[in-house]
C-alpha atoms as a PDB file:
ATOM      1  CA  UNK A   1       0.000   0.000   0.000  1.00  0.00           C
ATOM      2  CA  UNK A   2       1.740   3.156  -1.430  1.00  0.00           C
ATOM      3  CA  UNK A   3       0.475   6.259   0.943  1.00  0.00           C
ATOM      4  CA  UNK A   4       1.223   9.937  -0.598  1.00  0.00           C
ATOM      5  CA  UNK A   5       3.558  12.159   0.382  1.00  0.00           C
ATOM      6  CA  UNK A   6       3.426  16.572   0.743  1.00  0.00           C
ATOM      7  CA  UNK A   7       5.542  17.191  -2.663  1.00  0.00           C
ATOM      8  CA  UNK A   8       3.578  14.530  -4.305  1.00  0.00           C
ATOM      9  CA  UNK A   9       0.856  16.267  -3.517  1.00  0.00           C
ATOM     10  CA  UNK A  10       1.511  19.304  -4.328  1.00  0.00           C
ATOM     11  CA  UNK A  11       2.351  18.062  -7.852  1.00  0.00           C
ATOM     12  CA  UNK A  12      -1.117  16.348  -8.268  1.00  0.00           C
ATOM     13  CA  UNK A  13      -2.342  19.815  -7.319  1.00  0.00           C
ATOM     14  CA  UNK A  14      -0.701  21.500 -10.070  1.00  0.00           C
ATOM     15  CA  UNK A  15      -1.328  18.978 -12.326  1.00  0.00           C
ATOM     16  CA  UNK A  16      -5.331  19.387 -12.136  1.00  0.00           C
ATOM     17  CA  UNK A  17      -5.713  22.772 -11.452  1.00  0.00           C
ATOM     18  CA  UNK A  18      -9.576  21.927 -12.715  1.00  0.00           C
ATOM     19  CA  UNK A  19     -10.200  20.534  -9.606  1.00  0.00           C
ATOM     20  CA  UNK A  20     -10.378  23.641  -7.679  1.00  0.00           C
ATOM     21  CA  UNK A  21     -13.533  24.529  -8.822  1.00  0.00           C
ATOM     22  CA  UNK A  22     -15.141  21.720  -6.665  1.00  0.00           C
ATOM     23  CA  UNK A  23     -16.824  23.754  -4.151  1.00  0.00           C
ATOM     24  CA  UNK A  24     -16.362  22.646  -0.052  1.00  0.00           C
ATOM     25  CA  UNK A  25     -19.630  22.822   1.484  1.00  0.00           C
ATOM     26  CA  UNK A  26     -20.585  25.087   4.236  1.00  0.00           C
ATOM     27  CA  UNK A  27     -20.149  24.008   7.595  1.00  0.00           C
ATOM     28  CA  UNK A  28     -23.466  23.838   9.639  1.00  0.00           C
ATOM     29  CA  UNK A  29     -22.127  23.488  13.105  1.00  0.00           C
ATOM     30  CA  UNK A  30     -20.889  25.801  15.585  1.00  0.00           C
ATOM     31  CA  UNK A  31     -17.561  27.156  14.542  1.00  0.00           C
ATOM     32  CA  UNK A  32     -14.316  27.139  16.416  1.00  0.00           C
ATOM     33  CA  UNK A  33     -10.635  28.504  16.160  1.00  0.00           C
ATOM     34  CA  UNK A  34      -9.782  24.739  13.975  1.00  0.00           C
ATOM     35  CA  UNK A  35     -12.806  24.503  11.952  1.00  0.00           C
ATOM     36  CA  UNK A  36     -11.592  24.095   8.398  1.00  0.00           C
ATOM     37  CA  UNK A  37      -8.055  23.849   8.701  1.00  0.00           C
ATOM     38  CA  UNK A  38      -6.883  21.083   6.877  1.00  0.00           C
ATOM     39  CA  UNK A  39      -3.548  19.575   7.429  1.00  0.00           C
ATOM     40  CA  UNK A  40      -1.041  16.976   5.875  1.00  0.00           C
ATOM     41  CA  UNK A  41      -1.054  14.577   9.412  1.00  0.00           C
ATOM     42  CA  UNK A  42       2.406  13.568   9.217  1.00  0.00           C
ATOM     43  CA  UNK A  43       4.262  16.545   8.684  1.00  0.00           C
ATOM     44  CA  UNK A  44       1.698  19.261  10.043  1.00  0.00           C
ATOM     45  CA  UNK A  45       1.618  21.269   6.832  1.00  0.00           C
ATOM     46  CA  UNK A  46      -1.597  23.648   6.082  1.00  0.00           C
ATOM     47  CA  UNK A  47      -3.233  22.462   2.856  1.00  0.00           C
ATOM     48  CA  UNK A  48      -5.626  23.500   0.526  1.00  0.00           C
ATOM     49  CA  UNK A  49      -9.133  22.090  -0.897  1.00  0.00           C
ATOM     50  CA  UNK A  50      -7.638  22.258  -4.304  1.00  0.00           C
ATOM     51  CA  UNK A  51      -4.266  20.043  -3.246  1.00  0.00           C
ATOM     52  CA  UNK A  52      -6.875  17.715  -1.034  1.00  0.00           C
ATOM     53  CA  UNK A  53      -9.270  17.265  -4.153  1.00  0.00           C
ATOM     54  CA  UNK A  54      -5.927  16.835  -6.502  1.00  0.00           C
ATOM     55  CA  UNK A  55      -4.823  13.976  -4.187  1.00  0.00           C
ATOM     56  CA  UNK A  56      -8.269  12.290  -4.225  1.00  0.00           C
ATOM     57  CA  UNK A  57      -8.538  12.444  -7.750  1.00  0.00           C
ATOM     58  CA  UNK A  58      -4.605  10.774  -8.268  1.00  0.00           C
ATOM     59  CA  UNK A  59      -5.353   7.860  -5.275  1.00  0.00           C
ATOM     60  CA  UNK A  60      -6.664   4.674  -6.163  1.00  0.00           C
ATOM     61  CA  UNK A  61      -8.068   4.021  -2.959  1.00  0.00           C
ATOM     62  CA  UNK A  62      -9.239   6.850  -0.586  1.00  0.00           C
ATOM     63  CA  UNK A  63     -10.573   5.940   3.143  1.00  0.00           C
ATOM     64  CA  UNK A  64     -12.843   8.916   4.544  1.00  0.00           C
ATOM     65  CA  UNK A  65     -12.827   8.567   8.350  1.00  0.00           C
ATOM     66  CA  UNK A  66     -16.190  10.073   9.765  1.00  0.00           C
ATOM     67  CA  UNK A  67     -18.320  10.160  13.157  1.00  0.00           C
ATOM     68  CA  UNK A  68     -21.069   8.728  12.239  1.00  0.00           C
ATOM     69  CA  UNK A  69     -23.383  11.516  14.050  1.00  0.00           C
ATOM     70  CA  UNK A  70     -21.751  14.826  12.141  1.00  0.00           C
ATOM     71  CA  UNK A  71     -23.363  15.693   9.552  1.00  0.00           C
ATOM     72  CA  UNK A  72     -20.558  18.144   8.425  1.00  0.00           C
ATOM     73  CA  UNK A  73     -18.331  14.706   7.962  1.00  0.00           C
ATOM     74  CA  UNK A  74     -20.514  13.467   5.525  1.00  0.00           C
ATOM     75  CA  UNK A  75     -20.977  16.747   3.473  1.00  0.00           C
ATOM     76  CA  UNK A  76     -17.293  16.561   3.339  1.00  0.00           C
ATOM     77  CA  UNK A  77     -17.628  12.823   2.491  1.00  0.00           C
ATOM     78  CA  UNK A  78     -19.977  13.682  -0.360  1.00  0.00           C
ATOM     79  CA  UNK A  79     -17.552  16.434  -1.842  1.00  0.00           C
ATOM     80  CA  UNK A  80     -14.919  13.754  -1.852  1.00  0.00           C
ATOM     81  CA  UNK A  81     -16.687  11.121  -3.079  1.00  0.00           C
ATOM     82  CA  UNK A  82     -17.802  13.718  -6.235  1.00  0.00           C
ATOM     83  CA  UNK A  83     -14.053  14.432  -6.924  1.00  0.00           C
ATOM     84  CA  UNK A  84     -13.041  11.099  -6.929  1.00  0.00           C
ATOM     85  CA  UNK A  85     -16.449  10.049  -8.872  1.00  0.00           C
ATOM     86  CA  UNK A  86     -15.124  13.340 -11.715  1.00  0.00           C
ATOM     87  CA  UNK A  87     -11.768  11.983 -12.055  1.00  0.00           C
ATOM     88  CA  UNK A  88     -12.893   8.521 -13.193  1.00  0.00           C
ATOM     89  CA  UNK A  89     -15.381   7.098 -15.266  1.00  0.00           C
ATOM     90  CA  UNK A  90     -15.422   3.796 -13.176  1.00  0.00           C
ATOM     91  CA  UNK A  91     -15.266   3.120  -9.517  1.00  0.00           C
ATOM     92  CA  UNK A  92     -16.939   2.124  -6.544  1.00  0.00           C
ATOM     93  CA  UNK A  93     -17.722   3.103  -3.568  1.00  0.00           C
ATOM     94  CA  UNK A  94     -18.188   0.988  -0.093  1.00  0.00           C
ATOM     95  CA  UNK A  95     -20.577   1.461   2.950  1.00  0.00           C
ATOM     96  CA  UNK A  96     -19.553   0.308   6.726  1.00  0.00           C
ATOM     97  CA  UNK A  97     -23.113   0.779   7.118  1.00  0.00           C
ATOM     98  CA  UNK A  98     -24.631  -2.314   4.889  1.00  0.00           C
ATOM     99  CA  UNK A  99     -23.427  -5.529   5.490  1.00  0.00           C
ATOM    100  CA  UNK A 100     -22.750  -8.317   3.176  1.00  0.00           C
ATOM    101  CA  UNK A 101     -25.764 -10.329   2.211  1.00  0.00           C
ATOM    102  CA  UNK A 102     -27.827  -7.179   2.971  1.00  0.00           C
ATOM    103  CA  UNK A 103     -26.810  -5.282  -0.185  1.00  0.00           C
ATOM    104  CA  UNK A 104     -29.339  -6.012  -2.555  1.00  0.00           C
ATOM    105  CA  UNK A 105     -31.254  -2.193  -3.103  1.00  0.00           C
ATOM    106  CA  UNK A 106     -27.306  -0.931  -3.315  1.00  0.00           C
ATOM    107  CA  UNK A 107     -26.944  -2.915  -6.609  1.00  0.00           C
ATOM    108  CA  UNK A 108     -30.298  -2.092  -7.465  1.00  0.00           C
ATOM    109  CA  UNK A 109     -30.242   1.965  -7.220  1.00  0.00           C
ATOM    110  CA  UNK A 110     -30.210   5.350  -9.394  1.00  0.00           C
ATOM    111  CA  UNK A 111     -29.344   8.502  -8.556  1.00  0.00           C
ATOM    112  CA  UNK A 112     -32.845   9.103  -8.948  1.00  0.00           C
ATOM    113  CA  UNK A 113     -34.301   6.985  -6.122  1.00  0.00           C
ATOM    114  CA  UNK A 114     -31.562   7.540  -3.489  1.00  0.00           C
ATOM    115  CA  UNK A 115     -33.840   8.919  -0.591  1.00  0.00           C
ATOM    116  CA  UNK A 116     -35.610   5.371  -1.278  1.00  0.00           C
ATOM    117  CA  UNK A 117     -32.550   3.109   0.226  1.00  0.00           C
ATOM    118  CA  UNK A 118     -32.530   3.979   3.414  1.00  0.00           C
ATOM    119  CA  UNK A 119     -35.538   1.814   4.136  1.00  0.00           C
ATOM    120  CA  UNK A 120     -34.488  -0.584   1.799  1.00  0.00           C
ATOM    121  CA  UNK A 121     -31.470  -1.111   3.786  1.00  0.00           C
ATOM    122  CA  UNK A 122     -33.198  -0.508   6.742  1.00  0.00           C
ATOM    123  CA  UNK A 123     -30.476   1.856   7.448  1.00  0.00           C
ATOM    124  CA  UNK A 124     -32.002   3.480  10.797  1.00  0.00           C
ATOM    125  CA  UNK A 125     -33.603   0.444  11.995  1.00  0.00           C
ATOM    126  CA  UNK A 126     -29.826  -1.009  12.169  1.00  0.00           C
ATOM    127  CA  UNK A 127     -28.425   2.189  14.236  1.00  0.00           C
ATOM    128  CA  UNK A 128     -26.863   4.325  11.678  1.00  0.00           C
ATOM    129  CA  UNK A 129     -27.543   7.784  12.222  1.00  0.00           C
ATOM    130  CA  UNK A 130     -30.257   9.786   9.989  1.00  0.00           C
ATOM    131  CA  UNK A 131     -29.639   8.040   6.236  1.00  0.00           C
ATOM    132  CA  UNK A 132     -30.218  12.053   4.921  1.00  0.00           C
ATOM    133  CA  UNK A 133     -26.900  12.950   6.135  1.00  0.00           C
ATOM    134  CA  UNK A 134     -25.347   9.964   3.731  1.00  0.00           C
ATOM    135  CA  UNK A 135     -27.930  10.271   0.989  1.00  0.00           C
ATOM    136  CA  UNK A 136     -25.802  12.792  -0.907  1.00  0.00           C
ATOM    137  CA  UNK A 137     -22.795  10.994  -0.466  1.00  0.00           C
ATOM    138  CA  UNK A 138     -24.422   7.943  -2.472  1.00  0.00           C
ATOM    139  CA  UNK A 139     -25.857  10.188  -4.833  1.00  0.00           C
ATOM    140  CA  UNK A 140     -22.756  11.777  -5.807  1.00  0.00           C
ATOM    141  CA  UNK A 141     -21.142   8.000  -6.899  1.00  0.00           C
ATOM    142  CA  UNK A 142     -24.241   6.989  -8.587  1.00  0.00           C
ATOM    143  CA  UNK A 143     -24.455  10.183 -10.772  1.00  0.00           C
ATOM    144  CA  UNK A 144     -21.243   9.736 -12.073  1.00  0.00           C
ATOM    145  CA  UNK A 145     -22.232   5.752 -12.693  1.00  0.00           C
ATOM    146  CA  UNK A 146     -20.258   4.470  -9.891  1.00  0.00           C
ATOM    147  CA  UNK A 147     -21.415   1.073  -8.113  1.00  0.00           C
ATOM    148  CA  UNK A 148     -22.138   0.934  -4.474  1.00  0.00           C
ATOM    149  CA  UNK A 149     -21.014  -1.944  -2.409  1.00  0.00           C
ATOM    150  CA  UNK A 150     -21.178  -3.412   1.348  1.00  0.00           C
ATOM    151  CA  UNK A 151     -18.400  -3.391   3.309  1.00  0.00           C
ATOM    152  CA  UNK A 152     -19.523  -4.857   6.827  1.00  0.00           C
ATOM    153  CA  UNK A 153     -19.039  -8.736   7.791  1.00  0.00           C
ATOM    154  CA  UNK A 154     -22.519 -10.541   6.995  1.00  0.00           C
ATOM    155  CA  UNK A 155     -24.780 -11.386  10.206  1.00  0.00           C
ATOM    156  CA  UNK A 156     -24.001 -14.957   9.843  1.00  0.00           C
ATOM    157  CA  UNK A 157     -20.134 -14.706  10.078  1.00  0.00           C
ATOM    158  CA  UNK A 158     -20.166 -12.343  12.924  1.00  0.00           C
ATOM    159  CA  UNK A 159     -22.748 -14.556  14.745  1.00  0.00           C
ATOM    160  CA  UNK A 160     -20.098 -17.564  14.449  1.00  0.00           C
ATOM    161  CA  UNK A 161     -17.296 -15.543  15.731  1.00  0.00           C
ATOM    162  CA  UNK A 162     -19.286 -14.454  18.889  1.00  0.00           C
ATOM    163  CA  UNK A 163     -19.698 -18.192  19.480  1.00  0.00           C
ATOM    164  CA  UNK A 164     -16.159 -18.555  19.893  1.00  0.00           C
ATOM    165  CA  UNK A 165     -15.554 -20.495  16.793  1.00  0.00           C
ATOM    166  CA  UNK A 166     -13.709 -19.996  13.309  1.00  0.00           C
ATOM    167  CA  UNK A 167     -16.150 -19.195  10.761  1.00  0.00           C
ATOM    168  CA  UNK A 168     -13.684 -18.190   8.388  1.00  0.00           C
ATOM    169  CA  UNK A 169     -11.409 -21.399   7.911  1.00  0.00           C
ATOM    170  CA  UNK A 170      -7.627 -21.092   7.551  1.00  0.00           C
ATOM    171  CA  UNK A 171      -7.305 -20.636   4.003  1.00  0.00           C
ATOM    172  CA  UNK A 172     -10.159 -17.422   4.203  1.00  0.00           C
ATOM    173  CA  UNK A 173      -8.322 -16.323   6.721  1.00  0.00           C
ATOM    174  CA  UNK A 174      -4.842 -15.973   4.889  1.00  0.00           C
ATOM    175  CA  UNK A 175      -6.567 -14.630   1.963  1.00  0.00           C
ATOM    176  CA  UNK A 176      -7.883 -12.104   4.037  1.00  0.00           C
ATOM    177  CA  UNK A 177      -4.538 -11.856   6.159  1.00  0.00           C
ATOM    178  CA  UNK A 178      -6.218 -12.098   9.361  1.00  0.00           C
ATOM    179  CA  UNK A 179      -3.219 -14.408   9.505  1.00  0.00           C
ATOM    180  CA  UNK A 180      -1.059 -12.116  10.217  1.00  0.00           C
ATOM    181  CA  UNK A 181      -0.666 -10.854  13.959  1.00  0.00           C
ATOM    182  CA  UNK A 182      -0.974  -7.181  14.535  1.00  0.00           C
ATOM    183  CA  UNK A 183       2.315  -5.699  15.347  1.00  0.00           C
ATOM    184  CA  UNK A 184       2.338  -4.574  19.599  1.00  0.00           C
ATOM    185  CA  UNK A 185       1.905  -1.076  19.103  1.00  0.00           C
ATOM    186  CA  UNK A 186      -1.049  -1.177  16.518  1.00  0.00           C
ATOM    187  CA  UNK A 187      -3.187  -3.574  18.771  1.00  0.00           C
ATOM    188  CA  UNK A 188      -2.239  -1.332  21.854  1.00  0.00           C
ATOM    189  CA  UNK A 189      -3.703   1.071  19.943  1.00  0.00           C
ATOM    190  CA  UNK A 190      -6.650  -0.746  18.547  1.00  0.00           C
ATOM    191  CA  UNK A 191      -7.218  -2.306  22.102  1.00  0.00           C
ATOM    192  CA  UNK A 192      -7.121   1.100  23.620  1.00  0.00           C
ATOM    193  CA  UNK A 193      -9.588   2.708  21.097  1.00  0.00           C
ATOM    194  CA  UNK A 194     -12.253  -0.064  22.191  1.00  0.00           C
ATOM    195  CA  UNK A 195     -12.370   0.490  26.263  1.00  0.00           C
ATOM    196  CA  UNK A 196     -12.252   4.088  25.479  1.00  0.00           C
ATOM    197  CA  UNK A 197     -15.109   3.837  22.656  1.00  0.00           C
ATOM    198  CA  UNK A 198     -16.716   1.979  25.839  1.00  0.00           C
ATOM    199  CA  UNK A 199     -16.364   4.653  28.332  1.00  0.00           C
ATOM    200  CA  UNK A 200     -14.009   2.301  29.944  1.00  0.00           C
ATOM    201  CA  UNK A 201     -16.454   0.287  31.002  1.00  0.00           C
ATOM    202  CA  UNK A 202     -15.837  -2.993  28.978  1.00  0.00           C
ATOM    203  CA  UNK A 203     -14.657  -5.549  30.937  1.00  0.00           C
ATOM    204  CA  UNK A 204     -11.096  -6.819  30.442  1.00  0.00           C
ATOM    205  CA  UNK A 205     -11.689  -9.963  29.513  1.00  0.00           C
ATOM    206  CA  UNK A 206     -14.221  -8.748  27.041  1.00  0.00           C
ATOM    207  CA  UNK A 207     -11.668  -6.943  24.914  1.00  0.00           C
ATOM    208  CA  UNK A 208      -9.982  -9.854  22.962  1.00  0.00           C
ATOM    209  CA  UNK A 209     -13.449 -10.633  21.534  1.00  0.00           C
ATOM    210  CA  UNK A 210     -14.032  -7.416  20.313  1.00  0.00           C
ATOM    211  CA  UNK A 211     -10.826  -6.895  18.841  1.00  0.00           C
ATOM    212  CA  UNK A 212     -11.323 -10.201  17.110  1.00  0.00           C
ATOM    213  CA  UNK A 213     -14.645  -8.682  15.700  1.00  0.00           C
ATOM    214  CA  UNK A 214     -12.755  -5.470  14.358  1.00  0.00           C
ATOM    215  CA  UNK A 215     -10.165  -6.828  12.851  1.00  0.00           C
ATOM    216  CA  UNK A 216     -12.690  -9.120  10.992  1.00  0.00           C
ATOM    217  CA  UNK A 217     -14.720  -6.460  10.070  1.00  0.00           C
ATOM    218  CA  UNK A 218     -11.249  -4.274   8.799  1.00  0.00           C
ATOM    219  CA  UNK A 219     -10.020  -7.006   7.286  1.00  0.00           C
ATOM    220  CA  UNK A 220     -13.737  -7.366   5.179  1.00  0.00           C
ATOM    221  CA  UNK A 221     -14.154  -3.354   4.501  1.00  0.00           C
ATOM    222  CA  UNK A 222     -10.310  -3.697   2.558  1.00  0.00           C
ATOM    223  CA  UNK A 223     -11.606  -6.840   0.716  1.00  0.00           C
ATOM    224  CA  UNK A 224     -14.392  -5.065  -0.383  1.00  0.00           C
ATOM    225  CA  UNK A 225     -12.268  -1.968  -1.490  1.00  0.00           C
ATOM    226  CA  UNK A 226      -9.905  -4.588  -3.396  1.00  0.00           C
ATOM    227  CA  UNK A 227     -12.542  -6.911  -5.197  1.00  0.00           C
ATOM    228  CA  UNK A 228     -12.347  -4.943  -8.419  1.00  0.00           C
ATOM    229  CA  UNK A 229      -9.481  -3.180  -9.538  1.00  0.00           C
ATOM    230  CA  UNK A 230     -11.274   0.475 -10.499  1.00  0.00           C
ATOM    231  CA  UNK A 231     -10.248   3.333  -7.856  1.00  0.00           C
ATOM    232  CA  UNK A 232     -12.819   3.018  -5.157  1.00  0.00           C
ATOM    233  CA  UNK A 233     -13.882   5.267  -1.776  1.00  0.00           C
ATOM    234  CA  UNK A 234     -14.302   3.531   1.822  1.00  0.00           C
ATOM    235  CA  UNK A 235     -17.038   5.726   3.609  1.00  0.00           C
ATOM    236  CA  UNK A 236     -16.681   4.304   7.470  1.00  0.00           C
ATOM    237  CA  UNK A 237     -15.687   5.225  10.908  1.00  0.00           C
ATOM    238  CA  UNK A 238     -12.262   7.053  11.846  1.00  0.00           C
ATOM    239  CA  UNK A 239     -11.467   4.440  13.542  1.00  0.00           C
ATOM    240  CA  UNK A 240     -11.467   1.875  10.398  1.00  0.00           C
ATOM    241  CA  UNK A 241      -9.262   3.830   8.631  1.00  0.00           C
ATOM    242  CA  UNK A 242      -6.167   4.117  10.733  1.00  0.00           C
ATOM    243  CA  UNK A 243      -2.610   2.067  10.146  1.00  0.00           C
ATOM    244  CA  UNK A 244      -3.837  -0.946  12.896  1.00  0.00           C
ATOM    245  CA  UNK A 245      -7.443  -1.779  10.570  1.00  0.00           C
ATOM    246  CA  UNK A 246      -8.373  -1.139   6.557  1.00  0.00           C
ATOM    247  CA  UNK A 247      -4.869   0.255   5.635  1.00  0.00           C
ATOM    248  CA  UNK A 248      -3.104  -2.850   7.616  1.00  0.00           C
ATOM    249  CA  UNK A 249      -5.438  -5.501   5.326  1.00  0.00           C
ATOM    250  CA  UNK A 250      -4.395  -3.110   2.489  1.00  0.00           C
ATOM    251  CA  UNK A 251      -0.824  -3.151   2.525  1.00  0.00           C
ATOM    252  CA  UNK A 252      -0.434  -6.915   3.469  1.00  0.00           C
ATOM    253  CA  UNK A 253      -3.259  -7.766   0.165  1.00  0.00           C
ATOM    254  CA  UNK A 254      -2.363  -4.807  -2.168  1.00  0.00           C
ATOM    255  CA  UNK A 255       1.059  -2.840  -1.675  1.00  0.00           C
ATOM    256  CA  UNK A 256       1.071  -1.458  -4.829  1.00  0.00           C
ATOM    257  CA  UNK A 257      -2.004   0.398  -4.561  1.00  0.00           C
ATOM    258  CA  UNK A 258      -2.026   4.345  -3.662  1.00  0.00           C
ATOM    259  CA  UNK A 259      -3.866   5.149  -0.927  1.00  0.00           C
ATOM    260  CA  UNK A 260      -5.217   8.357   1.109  1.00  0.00           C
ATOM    261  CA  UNK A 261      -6.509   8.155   4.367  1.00  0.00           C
ATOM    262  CA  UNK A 262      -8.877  11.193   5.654  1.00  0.00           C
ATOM    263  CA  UNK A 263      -9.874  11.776   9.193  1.00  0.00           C
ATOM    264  CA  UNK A 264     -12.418  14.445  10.031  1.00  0.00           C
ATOM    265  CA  UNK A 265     -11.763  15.759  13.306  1.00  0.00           C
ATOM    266  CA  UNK A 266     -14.525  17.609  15.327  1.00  0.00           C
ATOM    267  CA  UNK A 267     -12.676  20.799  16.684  1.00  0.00           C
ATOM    268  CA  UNK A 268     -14.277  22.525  19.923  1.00  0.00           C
ATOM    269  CA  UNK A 269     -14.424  25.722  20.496  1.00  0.00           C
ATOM    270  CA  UNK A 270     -11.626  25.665  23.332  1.00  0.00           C
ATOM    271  CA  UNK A 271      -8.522  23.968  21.347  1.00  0.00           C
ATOM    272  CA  UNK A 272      -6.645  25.998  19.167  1.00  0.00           C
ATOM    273  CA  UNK A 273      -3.893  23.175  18.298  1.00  0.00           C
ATOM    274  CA  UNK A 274      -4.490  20.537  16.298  1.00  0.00           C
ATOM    275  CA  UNK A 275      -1.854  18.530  17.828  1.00  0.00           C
ATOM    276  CA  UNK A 276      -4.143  18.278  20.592  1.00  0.00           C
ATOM    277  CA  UNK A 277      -6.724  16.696  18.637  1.00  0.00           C
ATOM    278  CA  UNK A 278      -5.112  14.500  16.097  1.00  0.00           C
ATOM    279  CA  UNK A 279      -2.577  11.426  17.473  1.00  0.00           C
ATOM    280  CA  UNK A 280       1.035  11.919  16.441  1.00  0.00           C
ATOM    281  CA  UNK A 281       0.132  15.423  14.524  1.00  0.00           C
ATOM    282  CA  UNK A 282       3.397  16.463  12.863  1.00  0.00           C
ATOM    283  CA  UNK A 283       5.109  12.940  12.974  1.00  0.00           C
ATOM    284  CA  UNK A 284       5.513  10.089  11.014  1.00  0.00           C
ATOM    285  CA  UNK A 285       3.532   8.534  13.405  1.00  0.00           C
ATOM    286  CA  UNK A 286       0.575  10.143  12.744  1.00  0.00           C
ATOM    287  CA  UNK A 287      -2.298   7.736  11.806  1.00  0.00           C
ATOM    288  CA  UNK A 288      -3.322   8.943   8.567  1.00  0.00           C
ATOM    289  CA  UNK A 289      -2.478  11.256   5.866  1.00  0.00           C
ATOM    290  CA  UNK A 290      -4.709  14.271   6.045  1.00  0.00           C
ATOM    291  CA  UNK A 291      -6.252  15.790   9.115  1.00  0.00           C
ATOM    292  CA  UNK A 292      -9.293  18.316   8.135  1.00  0.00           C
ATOM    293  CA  UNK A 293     -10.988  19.754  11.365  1.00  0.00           C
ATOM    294  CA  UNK A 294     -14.577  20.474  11.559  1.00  0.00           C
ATOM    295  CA  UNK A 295     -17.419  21.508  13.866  1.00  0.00           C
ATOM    296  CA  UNK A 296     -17.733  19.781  16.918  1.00  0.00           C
ATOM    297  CA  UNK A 297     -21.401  18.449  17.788  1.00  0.00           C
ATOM    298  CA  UNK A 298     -23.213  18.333  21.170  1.00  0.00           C
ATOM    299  CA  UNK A 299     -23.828  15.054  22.420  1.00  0.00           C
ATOM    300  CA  UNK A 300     -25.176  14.891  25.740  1.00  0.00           C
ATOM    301  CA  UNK A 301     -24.144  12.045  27.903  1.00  0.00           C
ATOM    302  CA  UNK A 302     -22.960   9.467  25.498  1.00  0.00           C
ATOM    303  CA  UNK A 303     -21.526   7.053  28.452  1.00  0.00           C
ATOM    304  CA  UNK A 304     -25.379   7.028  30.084  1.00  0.00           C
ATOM    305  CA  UNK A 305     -26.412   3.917  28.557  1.00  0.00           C
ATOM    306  CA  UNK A 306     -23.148   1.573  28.557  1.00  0.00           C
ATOM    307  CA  UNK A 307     -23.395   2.477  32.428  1.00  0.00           C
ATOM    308  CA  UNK A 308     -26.452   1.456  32.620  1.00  0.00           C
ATOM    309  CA  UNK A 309     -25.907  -1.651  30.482  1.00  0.00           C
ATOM    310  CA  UNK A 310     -22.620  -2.610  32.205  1.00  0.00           C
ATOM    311  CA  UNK A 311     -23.417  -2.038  36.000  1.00  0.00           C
ATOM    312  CA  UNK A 312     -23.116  -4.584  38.557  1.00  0.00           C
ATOM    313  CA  UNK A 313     -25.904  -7.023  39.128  1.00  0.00           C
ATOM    314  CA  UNK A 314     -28.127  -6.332  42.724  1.00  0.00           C
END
């Protein structure tokens, strides 16, 4: 997996200047001292919407990290998703959101009929956050004749592995390189993201299973970005698209491909550095390639229920 670089970027930019006319859309929530910066991750360098829509028109494969619940991510998503769509007659784009199996009104739509899939794919009913937020985004690929595609482990598969048992089968599973361990640091980091995406609450011994689960379900988004070989967009959670899940599956299956990871980071109103925000800003250790900072949404009290669900027995 070949990841860009600043000066390659900047060369892309110059060499589709035609690009800039793609128009960011406006942000709807509150704004903050970071809202609309956009920076290259590793090296902390301000960029540009025209060098950000030059490098997702030259990568083949382009992960767009989102929270699910801000709709500013997935205006951005849908401006990306057009770029890439312009700069290629051919590609496809893949939903966390649907699972495999599920993914029937996806091969089945129009740009016409796009409000219509979200009860098709009983897209609310299965927790995803209003499907009007994502509607444009799968608009935008179907204009331009772009397939859409499931990227989430079918129901069956993820029923076996909560059962404790394989329901992959050895050669699936090198195929897939699930084979290969995660290197120390990237399931630290992958192990830390889950008790914190639990309010800490998970309980130890819990972790290993859900780790399990995400790596299956990385390891499934990547094959879905590598089944054909057109450029293709991942539209899925930040945390799918960082070195330890989809971009591990993608260099061990596909090193050859170039790809640009995305993060949109809500920015409050308080922080004025984005190292503060983004892991590793400004290092080669930084998770992905492009930090863009957004509006920050109010959430309430998002631990309330896993407290609930997770306290001791009377």
């Amino acid at each position: 997996m070949r990841t860009f670089t600043t000066a390659l970027l900047l060369v892309a930019a110059t060499a589709a200047p035609a690009l800039a006319a793609s128009e960011i859309p406006a942000f709807v929530g509150p704004n903050a001292p970071l809202v609309g910066a956009i920076h290259d991750a590793r090296t902390g360098e301000a960029l540009t919407p025209e060098i950000v829509a030059a490098m997702v028109a030259e990568a083949d494969l382009v992960l767009l990290g989102e929270r699910h619940d801000n709709p500013d991510h997935h205006a951005l998503q849908a401006w990306a998703t057009g770029v890439a769509a312009a700069a290629h007659p051919e590609g496809r784009l893949v939903l966390e959101m649907v699972r495999r199996g599920e993914d029937v009104p996806l091969a089945e739509a129009s740009a016409q009929d796009v409000e219509a899939l979200g009860e098709a794919l009983a897209w609310e009913a299965n927790g995803w956050p209003d499907f009007a937020m994502y509607a444009p985004i799968l608009e935008a690929a179907l204009e331009a004749d772009w397939t859409l595609h499931a990227g989430d482990v079918d129901r069956e598969t993820m029923g076996a592995l909560a059962s404790d048992t394989d329901p992959l089968g050895e050669t699936e599973r090198a195929r897939l390189a699930l084979d290969a361990p995660l290197p120390d640091a990237a399931l630290a980091t992958m192990e830390q993201a889950i008790v914190e995406g639990h309010c800490g609450l998970l309980p130890d011994e819990a972790v290993p299973g859900f780790v399990a689960a995400q790596r299956l379900r990385d390891a499934s988004l990547a094959d879905a970005l590598l089944e054909a070989p057109s450029p293709a967009v991942l539209i899925a959670g930040a945390g799918h698209v960082g070195p330890e899940a989809v971009p591990f599956y993608l260099a061990a299956r596909a090193p050859e491909r170039e790809t640009l990871t995305i993060a949109f980071v809500e920015a409050p109103a308080d922080v004025e550095e984005p190292g503060a925000l983004a892991p590793g800003f400004g290092t080669q250790d930084a998770p992905v390639d492009i930090a863009w900072f957004t509006p920050a949404i109010e959430r309430g009290d998002v631990c309330a229920s896993l407290r609930e669900r997770f306290a001791p027995a009377d």
